[in-house]
Structures are given as structure tokens and as C-alpha cells.
Protein backbone atom coordinates (compact mmCIF):
# COMPACT_ATOMS: atom_id res chain seq x y z
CA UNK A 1 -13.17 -3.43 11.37
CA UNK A 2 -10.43 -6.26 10.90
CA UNK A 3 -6.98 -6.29 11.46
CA UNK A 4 -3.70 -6.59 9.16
CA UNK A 5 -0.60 -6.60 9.95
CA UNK A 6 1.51 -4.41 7.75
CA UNK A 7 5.51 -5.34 7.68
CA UNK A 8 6.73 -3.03 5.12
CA UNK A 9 9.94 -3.61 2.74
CA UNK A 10 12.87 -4.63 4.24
CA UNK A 11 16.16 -2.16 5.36
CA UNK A 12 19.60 -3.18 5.68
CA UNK A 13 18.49 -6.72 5.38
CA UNK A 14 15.68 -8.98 6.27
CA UNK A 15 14.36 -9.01 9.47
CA UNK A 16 14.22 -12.10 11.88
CA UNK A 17 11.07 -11.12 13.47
CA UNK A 18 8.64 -11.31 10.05
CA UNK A 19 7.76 -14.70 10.22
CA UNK A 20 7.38 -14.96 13.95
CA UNK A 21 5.00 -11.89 13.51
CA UNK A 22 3.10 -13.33 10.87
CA UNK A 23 2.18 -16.57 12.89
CA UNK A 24 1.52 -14.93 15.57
CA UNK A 25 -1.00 -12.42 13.94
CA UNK A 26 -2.56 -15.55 12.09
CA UNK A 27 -3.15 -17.33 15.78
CA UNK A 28 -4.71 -14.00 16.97
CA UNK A 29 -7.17 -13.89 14.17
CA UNK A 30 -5.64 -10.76 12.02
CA UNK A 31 -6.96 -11.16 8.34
CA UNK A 32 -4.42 -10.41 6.22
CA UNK A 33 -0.36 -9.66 6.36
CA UNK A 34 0.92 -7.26 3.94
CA UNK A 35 5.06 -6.89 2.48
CA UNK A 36 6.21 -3.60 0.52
CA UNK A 37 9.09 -2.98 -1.54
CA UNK A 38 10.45 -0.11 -2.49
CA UNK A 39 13.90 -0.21 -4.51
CA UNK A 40 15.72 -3.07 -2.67
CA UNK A 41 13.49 -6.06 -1.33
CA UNK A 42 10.55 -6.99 -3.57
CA UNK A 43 7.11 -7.29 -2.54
CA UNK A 44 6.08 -11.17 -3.93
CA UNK A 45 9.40 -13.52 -2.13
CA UNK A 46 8.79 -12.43 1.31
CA UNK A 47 5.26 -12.88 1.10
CA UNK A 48 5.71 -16.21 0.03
CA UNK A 49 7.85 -17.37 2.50
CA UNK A 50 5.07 -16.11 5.36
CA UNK A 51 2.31 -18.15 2.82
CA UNK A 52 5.06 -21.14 3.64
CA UNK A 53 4.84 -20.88 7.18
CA UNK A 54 1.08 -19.76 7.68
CA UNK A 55 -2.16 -21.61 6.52
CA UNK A 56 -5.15 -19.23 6.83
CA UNK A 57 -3.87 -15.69 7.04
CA UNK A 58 -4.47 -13.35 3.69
CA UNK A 59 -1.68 -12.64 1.54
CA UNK A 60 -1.26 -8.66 0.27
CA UNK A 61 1.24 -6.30 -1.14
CA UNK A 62 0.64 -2.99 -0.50
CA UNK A 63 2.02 -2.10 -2.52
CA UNK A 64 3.55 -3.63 -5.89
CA UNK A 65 5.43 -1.16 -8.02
CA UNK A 66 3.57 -0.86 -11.25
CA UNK A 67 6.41 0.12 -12.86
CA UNK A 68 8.48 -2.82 -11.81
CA UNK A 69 6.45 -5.50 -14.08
CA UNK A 70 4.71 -5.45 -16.77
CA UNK A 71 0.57 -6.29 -15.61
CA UNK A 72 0.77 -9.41 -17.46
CA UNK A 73 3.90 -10.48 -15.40
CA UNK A 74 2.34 -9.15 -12.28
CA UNK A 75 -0.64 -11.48 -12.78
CA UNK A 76 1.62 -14.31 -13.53
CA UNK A 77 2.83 -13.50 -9.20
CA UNK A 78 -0.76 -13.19 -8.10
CA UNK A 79 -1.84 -16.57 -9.68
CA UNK A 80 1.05 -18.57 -8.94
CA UNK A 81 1.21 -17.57 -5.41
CA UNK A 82 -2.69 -17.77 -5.12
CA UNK A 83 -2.19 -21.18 -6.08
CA UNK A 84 0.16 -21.96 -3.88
CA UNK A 85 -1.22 -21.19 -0.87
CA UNK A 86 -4.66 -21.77 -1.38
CA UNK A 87 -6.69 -18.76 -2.23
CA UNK A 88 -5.33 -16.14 -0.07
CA UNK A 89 -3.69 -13.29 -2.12
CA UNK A 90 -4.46 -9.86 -2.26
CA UNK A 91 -3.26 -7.86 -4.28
CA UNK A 92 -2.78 -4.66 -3.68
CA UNK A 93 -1.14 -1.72 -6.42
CA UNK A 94 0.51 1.72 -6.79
CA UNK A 95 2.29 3.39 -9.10
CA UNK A 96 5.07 5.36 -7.09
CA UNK A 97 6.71 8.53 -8.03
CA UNK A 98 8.53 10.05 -10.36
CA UNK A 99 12.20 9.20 -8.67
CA UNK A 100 11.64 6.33 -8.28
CA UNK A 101 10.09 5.02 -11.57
CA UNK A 102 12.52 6.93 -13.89
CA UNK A 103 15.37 6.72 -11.59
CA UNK A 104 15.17 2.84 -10.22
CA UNK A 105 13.13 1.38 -13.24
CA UNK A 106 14.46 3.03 -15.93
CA UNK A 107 10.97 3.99 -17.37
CA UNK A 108 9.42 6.98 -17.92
CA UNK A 109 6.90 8.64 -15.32
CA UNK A 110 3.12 8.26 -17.07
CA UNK A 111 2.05 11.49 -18.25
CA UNK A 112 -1.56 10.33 -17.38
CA UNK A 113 -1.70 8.52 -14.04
CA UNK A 114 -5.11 7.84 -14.01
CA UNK A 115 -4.72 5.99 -17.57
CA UNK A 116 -1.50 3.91 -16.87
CA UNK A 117 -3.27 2.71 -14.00
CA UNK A 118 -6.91 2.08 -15.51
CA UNK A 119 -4.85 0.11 -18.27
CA UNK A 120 -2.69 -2.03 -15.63
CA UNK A 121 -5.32 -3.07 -13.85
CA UNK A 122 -7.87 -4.10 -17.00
CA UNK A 123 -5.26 -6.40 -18.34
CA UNK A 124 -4.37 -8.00 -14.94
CA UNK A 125 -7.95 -8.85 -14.70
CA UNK A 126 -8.01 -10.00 -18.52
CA UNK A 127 -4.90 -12.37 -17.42
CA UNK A 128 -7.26 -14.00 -14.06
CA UNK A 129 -10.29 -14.28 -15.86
CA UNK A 130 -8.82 -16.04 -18.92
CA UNK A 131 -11.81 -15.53 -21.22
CA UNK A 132 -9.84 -15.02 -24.38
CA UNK A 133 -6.22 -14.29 -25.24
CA UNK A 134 -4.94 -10.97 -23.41
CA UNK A 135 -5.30 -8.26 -25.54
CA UNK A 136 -5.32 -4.56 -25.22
CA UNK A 137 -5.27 -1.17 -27.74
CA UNK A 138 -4.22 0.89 -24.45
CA UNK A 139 -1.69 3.69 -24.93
CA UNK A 140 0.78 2.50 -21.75
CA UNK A 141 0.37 -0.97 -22.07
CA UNK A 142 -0.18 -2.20 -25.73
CA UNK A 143 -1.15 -6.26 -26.23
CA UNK A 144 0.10 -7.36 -28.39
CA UNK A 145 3.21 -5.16 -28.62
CA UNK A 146 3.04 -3.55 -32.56
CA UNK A 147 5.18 -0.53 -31.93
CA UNK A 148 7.85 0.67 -34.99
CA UNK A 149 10.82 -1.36 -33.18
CA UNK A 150 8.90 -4.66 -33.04
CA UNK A 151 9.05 -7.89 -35.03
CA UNK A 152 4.80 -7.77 -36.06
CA UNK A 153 4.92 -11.38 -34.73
CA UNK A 154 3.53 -10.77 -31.65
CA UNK A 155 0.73 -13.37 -30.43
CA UNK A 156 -2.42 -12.57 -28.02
CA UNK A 157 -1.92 -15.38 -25.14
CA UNK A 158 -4.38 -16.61 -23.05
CA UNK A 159 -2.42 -18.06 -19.78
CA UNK A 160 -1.27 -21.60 -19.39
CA UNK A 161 -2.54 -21.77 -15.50
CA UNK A 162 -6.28 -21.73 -14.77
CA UNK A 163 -5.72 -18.79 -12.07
CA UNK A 164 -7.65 -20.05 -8.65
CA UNK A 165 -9.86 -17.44 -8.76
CA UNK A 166 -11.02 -14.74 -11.18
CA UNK A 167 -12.26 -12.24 -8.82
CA UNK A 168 -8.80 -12.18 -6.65
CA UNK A 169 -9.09 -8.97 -5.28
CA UNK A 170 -7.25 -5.63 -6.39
CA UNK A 171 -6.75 -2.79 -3.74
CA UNK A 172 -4.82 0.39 -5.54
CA UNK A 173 -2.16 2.42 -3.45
CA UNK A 174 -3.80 6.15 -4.28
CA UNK A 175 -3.64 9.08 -2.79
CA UNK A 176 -4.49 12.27 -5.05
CA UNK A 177 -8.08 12.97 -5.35
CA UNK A 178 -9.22 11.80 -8.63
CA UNK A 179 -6.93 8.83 -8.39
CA UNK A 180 -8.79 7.92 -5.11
CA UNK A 181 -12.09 8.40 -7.17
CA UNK A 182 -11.18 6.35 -10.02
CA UNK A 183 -10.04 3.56 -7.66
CA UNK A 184 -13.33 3.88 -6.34
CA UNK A 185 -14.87 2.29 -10.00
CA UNK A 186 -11.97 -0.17 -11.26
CA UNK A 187 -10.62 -1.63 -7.90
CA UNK A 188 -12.05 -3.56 -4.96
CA UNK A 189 -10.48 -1.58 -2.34
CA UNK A 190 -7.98 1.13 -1.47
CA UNK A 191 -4.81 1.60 0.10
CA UNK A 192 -4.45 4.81 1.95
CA UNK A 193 -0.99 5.87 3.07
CA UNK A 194 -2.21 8.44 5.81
CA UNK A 195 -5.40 8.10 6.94
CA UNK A 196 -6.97 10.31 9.94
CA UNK A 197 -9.91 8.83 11.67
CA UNK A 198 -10.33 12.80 13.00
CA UNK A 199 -10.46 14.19 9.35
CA UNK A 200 -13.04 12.28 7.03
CA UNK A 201 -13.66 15.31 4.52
CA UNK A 202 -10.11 14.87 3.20
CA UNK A 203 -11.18 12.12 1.27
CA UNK A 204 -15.25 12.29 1.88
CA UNK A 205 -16.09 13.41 -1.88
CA UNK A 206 -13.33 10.80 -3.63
CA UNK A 207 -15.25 7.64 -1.98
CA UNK A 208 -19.07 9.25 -2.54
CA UNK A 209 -19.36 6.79 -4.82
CA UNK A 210 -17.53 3.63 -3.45
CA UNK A 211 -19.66 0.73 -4.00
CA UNK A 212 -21.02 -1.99 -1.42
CA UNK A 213 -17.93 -3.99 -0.14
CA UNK A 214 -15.63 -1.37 -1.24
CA UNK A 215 -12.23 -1.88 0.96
CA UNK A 216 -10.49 0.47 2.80
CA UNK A 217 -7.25 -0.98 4.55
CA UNK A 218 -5.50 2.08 5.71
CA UNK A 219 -1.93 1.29 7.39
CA UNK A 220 -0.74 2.55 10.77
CA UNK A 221 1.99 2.56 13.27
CA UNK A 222 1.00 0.63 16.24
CA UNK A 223 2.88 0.57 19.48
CA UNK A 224 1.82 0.26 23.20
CA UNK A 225 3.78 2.64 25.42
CA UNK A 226 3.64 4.74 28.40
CA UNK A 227 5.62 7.69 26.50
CA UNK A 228 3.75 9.04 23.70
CA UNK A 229 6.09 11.61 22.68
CA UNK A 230 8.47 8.38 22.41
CA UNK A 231 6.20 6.22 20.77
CA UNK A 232 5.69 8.93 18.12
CA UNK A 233 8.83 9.36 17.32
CA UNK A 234 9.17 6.15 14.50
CA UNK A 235 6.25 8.06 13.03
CA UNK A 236 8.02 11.37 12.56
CA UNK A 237 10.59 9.39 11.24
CA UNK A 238 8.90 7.90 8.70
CA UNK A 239 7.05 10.89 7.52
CA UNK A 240 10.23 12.92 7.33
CA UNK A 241 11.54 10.22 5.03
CA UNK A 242 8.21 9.97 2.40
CA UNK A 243 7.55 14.04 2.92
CA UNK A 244 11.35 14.98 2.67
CA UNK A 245 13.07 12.48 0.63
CA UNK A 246 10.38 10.21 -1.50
CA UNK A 247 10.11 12.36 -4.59
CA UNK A 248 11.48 15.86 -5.64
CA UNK A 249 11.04 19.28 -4.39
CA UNK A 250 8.36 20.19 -7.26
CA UNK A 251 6.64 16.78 -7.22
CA UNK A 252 5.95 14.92 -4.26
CA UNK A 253 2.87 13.01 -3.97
CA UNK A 254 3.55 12.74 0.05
CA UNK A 255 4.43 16.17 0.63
CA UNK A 256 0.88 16.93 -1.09
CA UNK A 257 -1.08 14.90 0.23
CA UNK A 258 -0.09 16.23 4.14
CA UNK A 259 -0.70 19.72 2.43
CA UNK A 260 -4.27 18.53 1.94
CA UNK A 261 -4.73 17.31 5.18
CA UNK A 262 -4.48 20.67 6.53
CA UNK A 263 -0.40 20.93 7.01
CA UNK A 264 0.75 22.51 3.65
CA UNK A 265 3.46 24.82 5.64
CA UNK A 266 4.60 22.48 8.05
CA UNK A 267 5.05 19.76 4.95
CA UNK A 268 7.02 22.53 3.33
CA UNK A 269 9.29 23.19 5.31
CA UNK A 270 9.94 19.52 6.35
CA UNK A 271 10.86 19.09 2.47
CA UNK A 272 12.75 21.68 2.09
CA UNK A 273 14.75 20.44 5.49
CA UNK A 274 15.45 17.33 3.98
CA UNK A 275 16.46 18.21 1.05
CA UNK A 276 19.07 20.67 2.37
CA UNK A 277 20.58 17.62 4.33
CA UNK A 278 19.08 18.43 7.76
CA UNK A 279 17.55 15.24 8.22
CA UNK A 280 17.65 15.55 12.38
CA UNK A 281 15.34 18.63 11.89
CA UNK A 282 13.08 17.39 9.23
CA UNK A 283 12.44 14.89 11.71
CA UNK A 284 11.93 17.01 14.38
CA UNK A 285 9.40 19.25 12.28
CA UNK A 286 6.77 17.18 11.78
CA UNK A 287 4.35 17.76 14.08
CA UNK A 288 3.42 15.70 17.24
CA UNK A 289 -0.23 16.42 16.03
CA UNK A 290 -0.12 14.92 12.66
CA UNK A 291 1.82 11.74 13.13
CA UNK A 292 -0.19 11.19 16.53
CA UNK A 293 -3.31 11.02 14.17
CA UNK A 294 -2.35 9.09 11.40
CA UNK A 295 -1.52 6.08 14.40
CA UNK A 296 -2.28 4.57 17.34
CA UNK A 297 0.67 5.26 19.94
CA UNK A 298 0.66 5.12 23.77
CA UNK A 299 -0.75 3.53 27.00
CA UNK A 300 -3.64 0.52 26.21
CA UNK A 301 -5.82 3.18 27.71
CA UNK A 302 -5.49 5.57 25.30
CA UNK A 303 -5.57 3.17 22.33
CA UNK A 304 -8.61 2.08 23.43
CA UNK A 305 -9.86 5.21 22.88
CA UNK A 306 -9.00 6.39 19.86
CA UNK A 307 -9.49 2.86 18.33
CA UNK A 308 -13.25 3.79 18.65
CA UNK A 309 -12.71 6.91 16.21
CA UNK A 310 -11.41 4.60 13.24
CA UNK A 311 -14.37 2.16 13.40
CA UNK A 312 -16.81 4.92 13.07
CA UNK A 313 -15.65 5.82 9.12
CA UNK A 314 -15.47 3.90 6.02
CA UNK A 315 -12.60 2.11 6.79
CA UNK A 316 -13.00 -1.90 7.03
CA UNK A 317 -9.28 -3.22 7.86
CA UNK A 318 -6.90 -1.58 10.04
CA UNK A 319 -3.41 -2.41 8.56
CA UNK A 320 -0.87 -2.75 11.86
CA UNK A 321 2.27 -1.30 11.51
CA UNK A 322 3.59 -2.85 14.80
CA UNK A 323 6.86 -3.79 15.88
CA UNK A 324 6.16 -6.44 18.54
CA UNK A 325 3.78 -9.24 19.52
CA UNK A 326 2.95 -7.41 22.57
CA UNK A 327 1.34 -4.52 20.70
CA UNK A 328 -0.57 -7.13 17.86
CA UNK A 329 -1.94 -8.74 21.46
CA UNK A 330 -3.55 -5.76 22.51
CA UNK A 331 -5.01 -4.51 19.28
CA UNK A 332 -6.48 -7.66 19.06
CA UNK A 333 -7.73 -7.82 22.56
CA UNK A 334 -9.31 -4.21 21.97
CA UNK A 335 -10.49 -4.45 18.38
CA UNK A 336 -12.75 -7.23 20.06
């Protein structure tokens, strides 16, 4: 199992410690650092200024927002910054939620997921294998454009740049079942947001049929401490935020997806906490069992241990959500 190091989007602001963390996880071998966005830093200019200021360490986004570029401008990031620093971008997808998409992007939710996102990804690869001049007949993502408001003047394009490499790799940000599956035969790797080491049936039948070399980069909270209610806390906190707050009371892909992992009532009632304004208690209700699974909190002892229970499944990189050097140290030291 390797080793990422996941830095998220940014808050308030950008964070002084990115860079420094980046280096640092390149010198200690991690294979891969991963940026976020979500509606206020994007995902590409970060990760570009780590490529700046690294040499060898892969380059991922997990995830960009589908519905924040078109696929043919999202291949137009992945080549350009695969050129520029050498070969090491992965790029990883996902299509977010309804709030977000109608309310941030302006666009309309995809009636059919699974479509949008088969089409997206087809005509990014079309756009890095530049075989012929991009063209597709999809229903999301037309090439080129011939709808009733056009000119008719639209021209297939092949792209000016040679991309690096044709077979950059695409990881997919999925979490509902058949979303998983499909990812499974049009991606080279996933992106789960929870995954728990304890509970591999969640998500057994959705990879049956993953193929050889199929990724699965799973990101979780890292920290080495002696207090493990502490060190669970920043977990709570960030599942009250995705289970509450990241989509609406009748459609919330987060909210589900704990409900499938065996804590429908507790996810519940932390949504319907949140969205009364009692963001202290939504906090407070997510249970010390859940987020202590879905990460990799205390002493180095006990890290050790349950390190050993998330090499025995499927998944191949370990994405470290870790907010100091001390804690990427240890992982490293223990992941061998």
C-alpha cells in the first residue's frame, strides 16, 4: 500500500504549511499529493505551485468539479500541467452535488449521473489521445456544439499540444453503488470519500469486477496523539460538515452513503441537526465509532495496528489527511 498525502481545498485562505508538507512527503517517499476545491480555491493552481517546488512526487486532484469545466477544458489542465512537470499528474474526478452544481456553477444537476460522467470522461480521453478531432453525439456534453441557439459553425478540434502521455491516469470521486461499479469499467482508479478497512461488504459487490491495477486511493485523517477522543474530534468535524451541510435534506450523497455503512439513524439525525442551525451538536452526534474507522487517530501504537487492517483489502494508496510532519514521519516509518 503507498502513501499520499491529501491537503484538501483551502479555508479562509491558503495555508503556509502546503508546500513545506509537500516536500517533506516527497523526501519521505509518499507517491502522490492531492489539492481539492470546493467553491472557493480551485483544484489545478495549488497543485502547480507544489509541481514548482517538488520534482518526483505525483500530482492529483481529488477531486475536480465536473461541473466547473467543460472535459475538453479540463484536459487542456491535465496536459499542460503534465507537461510541466514532467509526467506526474493524476487526475482524479467527481461530480459533486446538487447545491453545489446548480447553486455555485450555475448548471443544472445531471438527471443521469452515471451518463454525464461516462461522457466527461470519454472525451477527456479523446482530448489525451489525440487520434482525430474531439468529437462526441453525447447528450451532456455534445462536440461539436449543434444545439437550436448555436451558430452551425462549430469545428471538431484535435489539440494543438501533443499531451505527454495518453494513458494519464483518471481516478473518479464515487460513492453510490452503481457509480462505484461503472468507475470500475471507464476509470483507472477510485476515490473513496469514507472508506472502512473493518467493513469491506459496503462496497465488495461494486469492485467484483475491478480489473488488474485498478486503484483505490481512499483519503483519511491522520494524526499521532495520546488522546483519541481528541484526535477524533477534526473527524467529527468534518463529517458533520459533508453529512449536515454538503447537500440538502432530501438529497445528500454523504448523508447516504454513512446510511449504507450501517449508520442511517445516527446520519439522520446529524442532518437534520445541522440543518436546524445546531452545528455544536451535529458535531457532537457523530459517533466516536464511525469517524474512528474511517481514520487513523491516536498513540503510534495503536496506528500501528490498525494500519495492518487497511493493507489487507483492495485498497493500494492510503491518501494522508495529516496536519503535521510529525504524523507523515510515522506513517511512513510504519507503512514500511
Amino acid at each position: 500500500m503507498r502513501l499520499g498525502l491529501a491537503l484538501g481545498y483551502w479555508g479562509r485562505g491558503p495555508s503556509p504549511d502546503h508546500v513545506p508538507l509537500a516536500q517533506e512527503a516527497e523526501r519521505l517517499g509518499y507517491r502522490s499529493v492531492w489539492t481539492a476545491e470546493s467553491w472557493g480555491s480551485d483544484v489545478f493552481t495549488p497543485l502547480t505551485w507544489i509541481a514548482a517546488r517538488t520534482s518526483t512526487i505525483g500530482l492529483g486532484t481529488a477531486v475536480a468539479q465536473m461541473a466547473a469545466r467543460s472535459p475538453t477544458t479540463t484536459a487542456m489542465h491535465a496536459l499542460t500541467l503534465d507537461h510541466l512537470s514532467g509526467g506526474r499528474v493524476m487526475l482524479g474526478l467527481g461530480l459533486s452535488g446538487p447545491q453545489v452544481v446548480e447553486g455555485w456553477y450555475g448548471r443544472p444537476f445531471p438527471k443521469s449521473p452515471l451518463t454525464a460522467t461516462r461522457e466527461y470522461v470519454e472525451v477527456v480521453r479523446q482530448v489525451l489521445r489525440r487520434e482525430a478531432p474531439v468529437a462526441s453525439e453525447g447528450r451532456f456534453y455534445p462536440l461539436p456544439y449543434r444545439g437550436p441557439d448555436g451558430t452551425g459553425l462549430g469545428k471538431a478540434l484535435k489539440p494543438i499540444t501533443h499531451p505527454l502521455r495518453s494513458d494519464l491516469p483518471i481516478l473518479l470521486g464515487a460513492e453510490g453503488p452503481k457509480n462505484i461499479a461503472q468507475t470500475t469499467r471507464i476509470a483507472d482508479g477510485w476515490l473513496p470519500l469514507y472508506w472502512s478497512p473493518t467493513r469491506p461488504e459496503v462496497y465488495e459487490a461494486s469492485l467484483a469486477d475491478a480489473p488488474e491495477g485498478f486503484l483505490v486511493a481512499p483519503m483519511a485523517q491522520v494524526r499521532v496523539c495520546d488522546d483519541v477522543t481528541e484526535g477524533l474530534l477534526p473527524v467529527k468535524t468534518m463529517l458533520g460538515f459533508y453529512i449536515g451541510g454538503m447537500g440538502h435534506a432530501a438529497r445528500n450523497f454523504h448523508a447516504d452513503l454513512m446510511a449504507r455503512m450501517g449508520y442511517e439513524e445516527e446520519a439522520r439525525r446529524i442532518q437534520r441537526l445541522f440543518l436546524e442551525g445546531r452545528r455544536e451538536e451535529a458535531v457532537l452526534a457523530v459517533p466516536d465509532a464511525f469517524a474512528d474507522e474511517i481514520s487513523l487517530v491516536g498513540p503510534r501504537e495503536r496506528i500501528a495496528e490498525r494500519l495492518e487492517l487497511w493493507r489487507k483489502g483492495p485498497v493500494t494508496d492510503l491518501l494522508a489527511l495529516a496536519p503535521d510532519a510529525h504524523t507523515l514521519r510515522v506513517l511512513a516509518e510504519l507503512n514500511g
